[in-house]
N, C-alpha and C. Protein backbone atom coordinates (compact mmCIF):
# COMPACT_ATOMS: atom_id res chain seq x y z
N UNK A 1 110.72 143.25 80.00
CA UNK A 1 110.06 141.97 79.94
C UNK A 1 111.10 140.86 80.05
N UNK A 2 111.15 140.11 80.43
CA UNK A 2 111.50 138.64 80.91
C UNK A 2 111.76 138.10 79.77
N UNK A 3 112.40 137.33 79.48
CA UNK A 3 112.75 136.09 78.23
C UNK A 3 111.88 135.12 78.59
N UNK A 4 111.85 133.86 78.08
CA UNK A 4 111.48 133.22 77.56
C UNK A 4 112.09 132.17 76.78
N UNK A 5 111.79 130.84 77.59
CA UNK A 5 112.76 129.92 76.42
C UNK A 5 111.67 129.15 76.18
N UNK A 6 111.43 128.30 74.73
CA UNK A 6 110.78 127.12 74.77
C UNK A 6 111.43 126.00 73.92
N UNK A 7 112.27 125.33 74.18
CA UNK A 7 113.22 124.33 73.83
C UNK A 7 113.69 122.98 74.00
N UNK A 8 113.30 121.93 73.51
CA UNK A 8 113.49 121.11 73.66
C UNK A 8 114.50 119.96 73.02
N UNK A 9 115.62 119.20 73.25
CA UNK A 9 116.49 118.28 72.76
C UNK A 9 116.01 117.08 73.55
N UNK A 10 116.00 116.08 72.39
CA UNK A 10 116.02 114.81 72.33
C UNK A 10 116.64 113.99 72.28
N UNK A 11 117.48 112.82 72.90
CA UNK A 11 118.29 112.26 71.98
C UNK A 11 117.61 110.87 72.44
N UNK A 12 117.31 109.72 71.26
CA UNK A 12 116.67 108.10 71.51
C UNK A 12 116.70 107.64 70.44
N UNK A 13 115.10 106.62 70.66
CA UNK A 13 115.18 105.48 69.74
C UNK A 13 113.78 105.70 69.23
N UNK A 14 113.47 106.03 67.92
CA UNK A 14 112.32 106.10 67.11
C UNK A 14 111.55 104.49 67.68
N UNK A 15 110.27 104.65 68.08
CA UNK A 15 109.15 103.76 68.70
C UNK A 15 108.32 102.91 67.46
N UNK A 16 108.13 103.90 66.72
CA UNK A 16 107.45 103.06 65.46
C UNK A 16 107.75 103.51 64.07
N UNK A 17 107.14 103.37 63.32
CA UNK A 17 107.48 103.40 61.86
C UNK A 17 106.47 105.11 61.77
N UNK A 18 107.46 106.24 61.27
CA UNK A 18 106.93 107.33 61.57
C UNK A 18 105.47 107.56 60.43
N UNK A 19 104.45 108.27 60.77
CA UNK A 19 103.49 108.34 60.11
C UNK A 19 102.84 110.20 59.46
N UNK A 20 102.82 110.05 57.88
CA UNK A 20 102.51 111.13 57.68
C UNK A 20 101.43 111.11 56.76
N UNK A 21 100.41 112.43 57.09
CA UNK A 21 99.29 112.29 56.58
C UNK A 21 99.47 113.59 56.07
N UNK A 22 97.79 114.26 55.44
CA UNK A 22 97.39 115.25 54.44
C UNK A 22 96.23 115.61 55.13
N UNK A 23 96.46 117.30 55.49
CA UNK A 23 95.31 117.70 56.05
C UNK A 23 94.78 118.66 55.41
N UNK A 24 93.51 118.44 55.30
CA UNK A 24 92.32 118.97 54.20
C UNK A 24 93.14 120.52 53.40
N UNK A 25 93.44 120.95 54.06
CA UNK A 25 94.26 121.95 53.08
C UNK A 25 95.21 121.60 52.53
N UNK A 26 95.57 120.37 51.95
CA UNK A 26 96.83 120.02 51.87
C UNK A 26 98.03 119.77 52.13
N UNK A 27 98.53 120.08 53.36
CA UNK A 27 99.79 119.92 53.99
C UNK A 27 99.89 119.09 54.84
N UNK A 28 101.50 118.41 54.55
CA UNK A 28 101.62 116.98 55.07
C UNK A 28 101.89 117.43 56.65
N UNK A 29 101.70 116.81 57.26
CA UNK A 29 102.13 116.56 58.42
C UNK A 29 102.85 114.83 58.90
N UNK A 30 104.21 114.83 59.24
CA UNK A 30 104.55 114.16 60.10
C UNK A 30 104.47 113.74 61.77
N UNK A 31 104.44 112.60 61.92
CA UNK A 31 104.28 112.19 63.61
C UNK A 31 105.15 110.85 63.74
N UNK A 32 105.65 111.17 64.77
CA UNK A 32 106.24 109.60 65.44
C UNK A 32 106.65 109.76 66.89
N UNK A 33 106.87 108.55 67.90
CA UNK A 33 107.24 108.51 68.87
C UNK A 33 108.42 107.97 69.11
N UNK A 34 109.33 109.16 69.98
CA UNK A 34 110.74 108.88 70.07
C UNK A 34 110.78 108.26 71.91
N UNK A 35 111.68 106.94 72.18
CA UNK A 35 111.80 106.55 73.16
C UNK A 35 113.12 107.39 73.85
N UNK A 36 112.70 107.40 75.49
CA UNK A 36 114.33 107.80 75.92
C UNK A 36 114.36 106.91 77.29
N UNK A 37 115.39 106.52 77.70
CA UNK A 37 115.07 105.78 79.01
C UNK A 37 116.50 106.05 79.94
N UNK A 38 115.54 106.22 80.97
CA UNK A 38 116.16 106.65 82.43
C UNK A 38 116.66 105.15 83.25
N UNK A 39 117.29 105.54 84.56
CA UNK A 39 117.56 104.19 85.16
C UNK A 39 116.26 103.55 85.61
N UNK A 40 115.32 104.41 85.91
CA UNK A 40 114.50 103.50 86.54
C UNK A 40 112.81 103.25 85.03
N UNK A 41 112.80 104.08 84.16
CA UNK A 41 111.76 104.10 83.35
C UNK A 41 112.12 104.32 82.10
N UNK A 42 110.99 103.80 81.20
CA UNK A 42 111.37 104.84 79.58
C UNK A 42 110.26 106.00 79.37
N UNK A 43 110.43 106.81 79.16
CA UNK A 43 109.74 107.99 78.74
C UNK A 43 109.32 108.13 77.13
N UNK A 44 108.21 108.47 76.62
CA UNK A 44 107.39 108.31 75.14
C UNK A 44 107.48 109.94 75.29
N UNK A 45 107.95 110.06 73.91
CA UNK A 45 107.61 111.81 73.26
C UNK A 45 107.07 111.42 71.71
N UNK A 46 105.74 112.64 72.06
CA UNK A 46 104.94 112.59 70.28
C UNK A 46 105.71 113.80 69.52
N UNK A 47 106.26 113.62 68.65
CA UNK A 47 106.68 114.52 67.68
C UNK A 47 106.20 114.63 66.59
N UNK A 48 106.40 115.93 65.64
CA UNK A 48 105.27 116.20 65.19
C UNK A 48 106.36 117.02 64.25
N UNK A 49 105.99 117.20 62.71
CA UNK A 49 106.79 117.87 61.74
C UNK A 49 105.73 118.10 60.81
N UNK A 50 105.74 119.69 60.50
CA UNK A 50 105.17 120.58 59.49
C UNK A 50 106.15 120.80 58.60
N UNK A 51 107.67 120.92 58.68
CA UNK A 51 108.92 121.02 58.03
C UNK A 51 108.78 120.12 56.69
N UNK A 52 108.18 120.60 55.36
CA UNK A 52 108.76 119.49 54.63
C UNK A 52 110.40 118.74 54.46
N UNK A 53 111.00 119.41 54.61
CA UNK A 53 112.65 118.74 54.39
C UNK A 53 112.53 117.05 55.50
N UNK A 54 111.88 117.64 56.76
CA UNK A 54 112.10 117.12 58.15
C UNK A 54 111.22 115.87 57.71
N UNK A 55 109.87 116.15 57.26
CA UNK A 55 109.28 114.99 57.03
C UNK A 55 109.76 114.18 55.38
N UNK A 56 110.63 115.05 54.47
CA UNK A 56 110.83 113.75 53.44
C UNK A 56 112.04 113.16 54.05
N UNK A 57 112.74 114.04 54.77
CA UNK A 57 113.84 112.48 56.06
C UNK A 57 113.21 111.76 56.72
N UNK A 58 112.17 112.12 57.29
CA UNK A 58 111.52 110.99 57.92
C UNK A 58 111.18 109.55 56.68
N UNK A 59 110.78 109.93 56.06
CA UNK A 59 110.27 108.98 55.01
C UNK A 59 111.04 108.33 54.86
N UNK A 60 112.29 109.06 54.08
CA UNK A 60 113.34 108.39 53.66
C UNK A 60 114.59 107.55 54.41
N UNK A 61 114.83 108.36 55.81
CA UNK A 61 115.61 107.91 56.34
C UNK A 61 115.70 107.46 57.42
N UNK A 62 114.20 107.37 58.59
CA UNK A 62 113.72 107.04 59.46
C UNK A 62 112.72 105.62 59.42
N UNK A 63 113.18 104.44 60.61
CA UNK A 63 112.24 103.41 60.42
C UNK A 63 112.48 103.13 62.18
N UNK A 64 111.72 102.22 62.19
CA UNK A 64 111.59 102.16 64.01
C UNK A 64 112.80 101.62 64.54
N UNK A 65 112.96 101.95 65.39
CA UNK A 65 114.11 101.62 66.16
C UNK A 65 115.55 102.52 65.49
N UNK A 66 115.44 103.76 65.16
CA UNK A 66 116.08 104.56 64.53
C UNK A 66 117.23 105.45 65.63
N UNK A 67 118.17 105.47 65.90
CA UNK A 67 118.71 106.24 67.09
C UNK A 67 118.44 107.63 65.92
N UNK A 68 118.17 108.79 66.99
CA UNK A 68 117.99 109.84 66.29
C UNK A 68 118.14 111.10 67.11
N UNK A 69 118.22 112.46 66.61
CA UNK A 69 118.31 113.35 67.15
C UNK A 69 117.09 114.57 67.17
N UNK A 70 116.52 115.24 67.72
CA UNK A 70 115.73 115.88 67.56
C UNK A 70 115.17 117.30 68.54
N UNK A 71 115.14 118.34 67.86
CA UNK A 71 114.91 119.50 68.95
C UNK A 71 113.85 120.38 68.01
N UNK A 72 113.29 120.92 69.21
CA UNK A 72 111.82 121.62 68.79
C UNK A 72 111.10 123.04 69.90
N UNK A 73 110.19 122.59 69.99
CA UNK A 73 109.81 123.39 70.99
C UNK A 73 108.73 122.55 71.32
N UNK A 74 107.77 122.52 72.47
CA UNK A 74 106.48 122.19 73.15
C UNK A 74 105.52 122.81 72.57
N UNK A 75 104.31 121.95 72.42
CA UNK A 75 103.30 122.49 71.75
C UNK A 75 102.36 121.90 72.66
N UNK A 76 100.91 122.44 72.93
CA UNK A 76 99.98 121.16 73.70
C UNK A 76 98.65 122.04 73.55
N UNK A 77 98.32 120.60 72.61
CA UNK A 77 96.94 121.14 71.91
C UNK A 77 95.86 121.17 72.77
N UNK A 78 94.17 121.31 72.55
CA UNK A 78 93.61 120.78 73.34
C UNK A 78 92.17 120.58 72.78
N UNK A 79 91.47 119.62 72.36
CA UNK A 79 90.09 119.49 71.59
C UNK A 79 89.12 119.07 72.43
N UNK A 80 88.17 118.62 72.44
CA UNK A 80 87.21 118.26 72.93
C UNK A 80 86.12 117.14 71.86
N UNK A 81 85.87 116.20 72.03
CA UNK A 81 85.44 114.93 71.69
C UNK A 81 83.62 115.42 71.40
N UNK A 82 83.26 113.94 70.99
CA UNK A 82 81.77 113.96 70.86
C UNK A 82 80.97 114.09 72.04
N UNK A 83 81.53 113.96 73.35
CA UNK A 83 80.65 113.94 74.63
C UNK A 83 81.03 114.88 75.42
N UNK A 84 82.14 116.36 74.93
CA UNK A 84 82.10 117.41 75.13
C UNK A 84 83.69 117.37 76.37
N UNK A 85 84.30 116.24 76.30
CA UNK A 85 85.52 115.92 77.14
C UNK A 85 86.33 116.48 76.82
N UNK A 86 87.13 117.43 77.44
CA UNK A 86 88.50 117.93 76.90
C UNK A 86 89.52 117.03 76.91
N UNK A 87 90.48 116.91 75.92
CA UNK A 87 91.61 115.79 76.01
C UNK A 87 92.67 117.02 75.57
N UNK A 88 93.97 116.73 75.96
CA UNK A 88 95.32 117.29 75.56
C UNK A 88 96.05 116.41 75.37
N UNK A 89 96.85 117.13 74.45
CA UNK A 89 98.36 116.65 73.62
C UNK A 89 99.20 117.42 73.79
N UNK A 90 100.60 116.89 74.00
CA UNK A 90 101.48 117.76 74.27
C UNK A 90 102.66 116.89 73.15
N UNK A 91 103.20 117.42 72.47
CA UNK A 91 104.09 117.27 71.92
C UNK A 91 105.39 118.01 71.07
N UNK A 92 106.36 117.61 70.99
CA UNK A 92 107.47 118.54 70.48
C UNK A 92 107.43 118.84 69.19
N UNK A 93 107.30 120.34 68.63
CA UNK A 93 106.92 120.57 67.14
C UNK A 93 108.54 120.65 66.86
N UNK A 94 109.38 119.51 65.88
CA UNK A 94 110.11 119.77 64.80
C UNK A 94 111.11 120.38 64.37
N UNK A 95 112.23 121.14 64.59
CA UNK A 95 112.42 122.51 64.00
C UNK A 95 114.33 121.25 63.39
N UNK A 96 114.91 120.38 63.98
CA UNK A 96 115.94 119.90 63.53
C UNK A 96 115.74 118.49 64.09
N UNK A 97 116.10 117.72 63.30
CA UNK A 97 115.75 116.03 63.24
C UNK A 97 116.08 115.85 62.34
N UNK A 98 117.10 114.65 62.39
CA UNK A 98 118.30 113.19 61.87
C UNK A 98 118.53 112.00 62.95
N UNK A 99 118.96 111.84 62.24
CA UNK A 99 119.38 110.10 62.38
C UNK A 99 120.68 110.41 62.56
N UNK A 100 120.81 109.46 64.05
CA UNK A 100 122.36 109.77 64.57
C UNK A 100 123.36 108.34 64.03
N UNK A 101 124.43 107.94 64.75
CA UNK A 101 125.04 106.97 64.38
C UNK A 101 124.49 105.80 65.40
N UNK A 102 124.64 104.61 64.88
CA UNK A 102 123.32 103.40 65.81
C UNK A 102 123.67 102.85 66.82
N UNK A 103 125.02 103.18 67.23
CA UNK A 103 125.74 102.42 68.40
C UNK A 103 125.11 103.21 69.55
N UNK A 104 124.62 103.18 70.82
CA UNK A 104 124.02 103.89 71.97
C UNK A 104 125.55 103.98 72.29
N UNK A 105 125.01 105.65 72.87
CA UNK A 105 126.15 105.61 73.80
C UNK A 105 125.56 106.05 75.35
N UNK A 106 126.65 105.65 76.47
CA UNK A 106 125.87 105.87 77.71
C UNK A 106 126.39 107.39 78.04
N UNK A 107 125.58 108.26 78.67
CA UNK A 107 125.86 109.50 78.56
C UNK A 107 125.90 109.33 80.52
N UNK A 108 127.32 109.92 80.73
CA UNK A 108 127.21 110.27 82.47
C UNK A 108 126.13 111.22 82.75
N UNK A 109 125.61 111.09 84.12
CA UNK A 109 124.77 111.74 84.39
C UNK A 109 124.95 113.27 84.89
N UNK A 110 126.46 113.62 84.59
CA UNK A 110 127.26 114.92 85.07
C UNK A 110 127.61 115.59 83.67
N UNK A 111 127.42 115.00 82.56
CA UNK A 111 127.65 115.41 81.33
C UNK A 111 126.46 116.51 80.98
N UNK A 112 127.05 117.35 80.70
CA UNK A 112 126.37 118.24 79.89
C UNK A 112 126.19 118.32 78.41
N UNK A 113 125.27 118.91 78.23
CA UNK A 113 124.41 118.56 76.70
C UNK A 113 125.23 119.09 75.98
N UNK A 114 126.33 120.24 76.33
CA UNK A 114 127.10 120.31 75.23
C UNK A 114 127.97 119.83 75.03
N UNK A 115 128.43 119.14 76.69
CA UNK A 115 129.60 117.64 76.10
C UNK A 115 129.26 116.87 75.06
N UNK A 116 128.01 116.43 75.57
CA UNK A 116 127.05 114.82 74.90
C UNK A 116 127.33 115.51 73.35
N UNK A 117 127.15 116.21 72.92
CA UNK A 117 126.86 116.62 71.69
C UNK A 117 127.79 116.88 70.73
N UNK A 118 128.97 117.01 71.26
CA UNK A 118 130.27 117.36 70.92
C UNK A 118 130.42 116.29 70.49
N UNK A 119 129.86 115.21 71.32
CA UNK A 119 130.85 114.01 71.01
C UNK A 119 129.93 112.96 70.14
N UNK A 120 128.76 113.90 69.19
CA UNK A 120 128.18 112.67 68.71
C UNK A 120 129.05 112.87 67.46
């Protein structure tokens, strides 16, 4: 059988003030949107934390405009509404997320992620 990767790294700028709720069984869930921007666009990712540790940093140590780090995997839900419409979500579930240092840095476009990373 074949491998399989599902992996995702992040590196930006927290979009809003992250939000965590309580779902009927009790468990918190975290969400926020991390910005990343290209030369020509910015790109929106929904992230998403079941991790308690992950979400009392969020609380504590996350506010908008946060440079931050974050890797997970892809998740993409899919429900259907009151008029029987399917809608999807796709977002990165969680698994390591912090708060980097606040100065941007510009990353060459020949750099590899394990340069970039070395050098945060």
């Amino acid at each position: 059988m074949k491998k399989e990767i599902n992996r995702v790294v992040l590196v930006g700028y927290v979009a809003n003030v992250p939000e965590v709720r309580v779902t009927k069984e009790g468990k918190r869930v975290g969400t926020l949107t991390v910005a990343t921007h290209r030369k020509e666009a910015t790109d929106w990712h929904r992230l998403v934390a079941f991790d308690e540790e992950i979400i009392d940093g969020m609380e504590r140590d996350i506010e908008k405009g946060t440079y931050v780090y974050a890797e997970g995997r892809l998740q993409t839900r899919k429900w259907q509404d009151k008029h029987q419409q399917n809608h999807y979500m796709t977002e990165v579930v969680l698994e390591i997320f912090h708060p980097l240092k606040q100065e941007k840095q510009d990353v060459p476009q020949n750099m590899s992620l394990k340069e970039f990373l070395e050098e945060l």
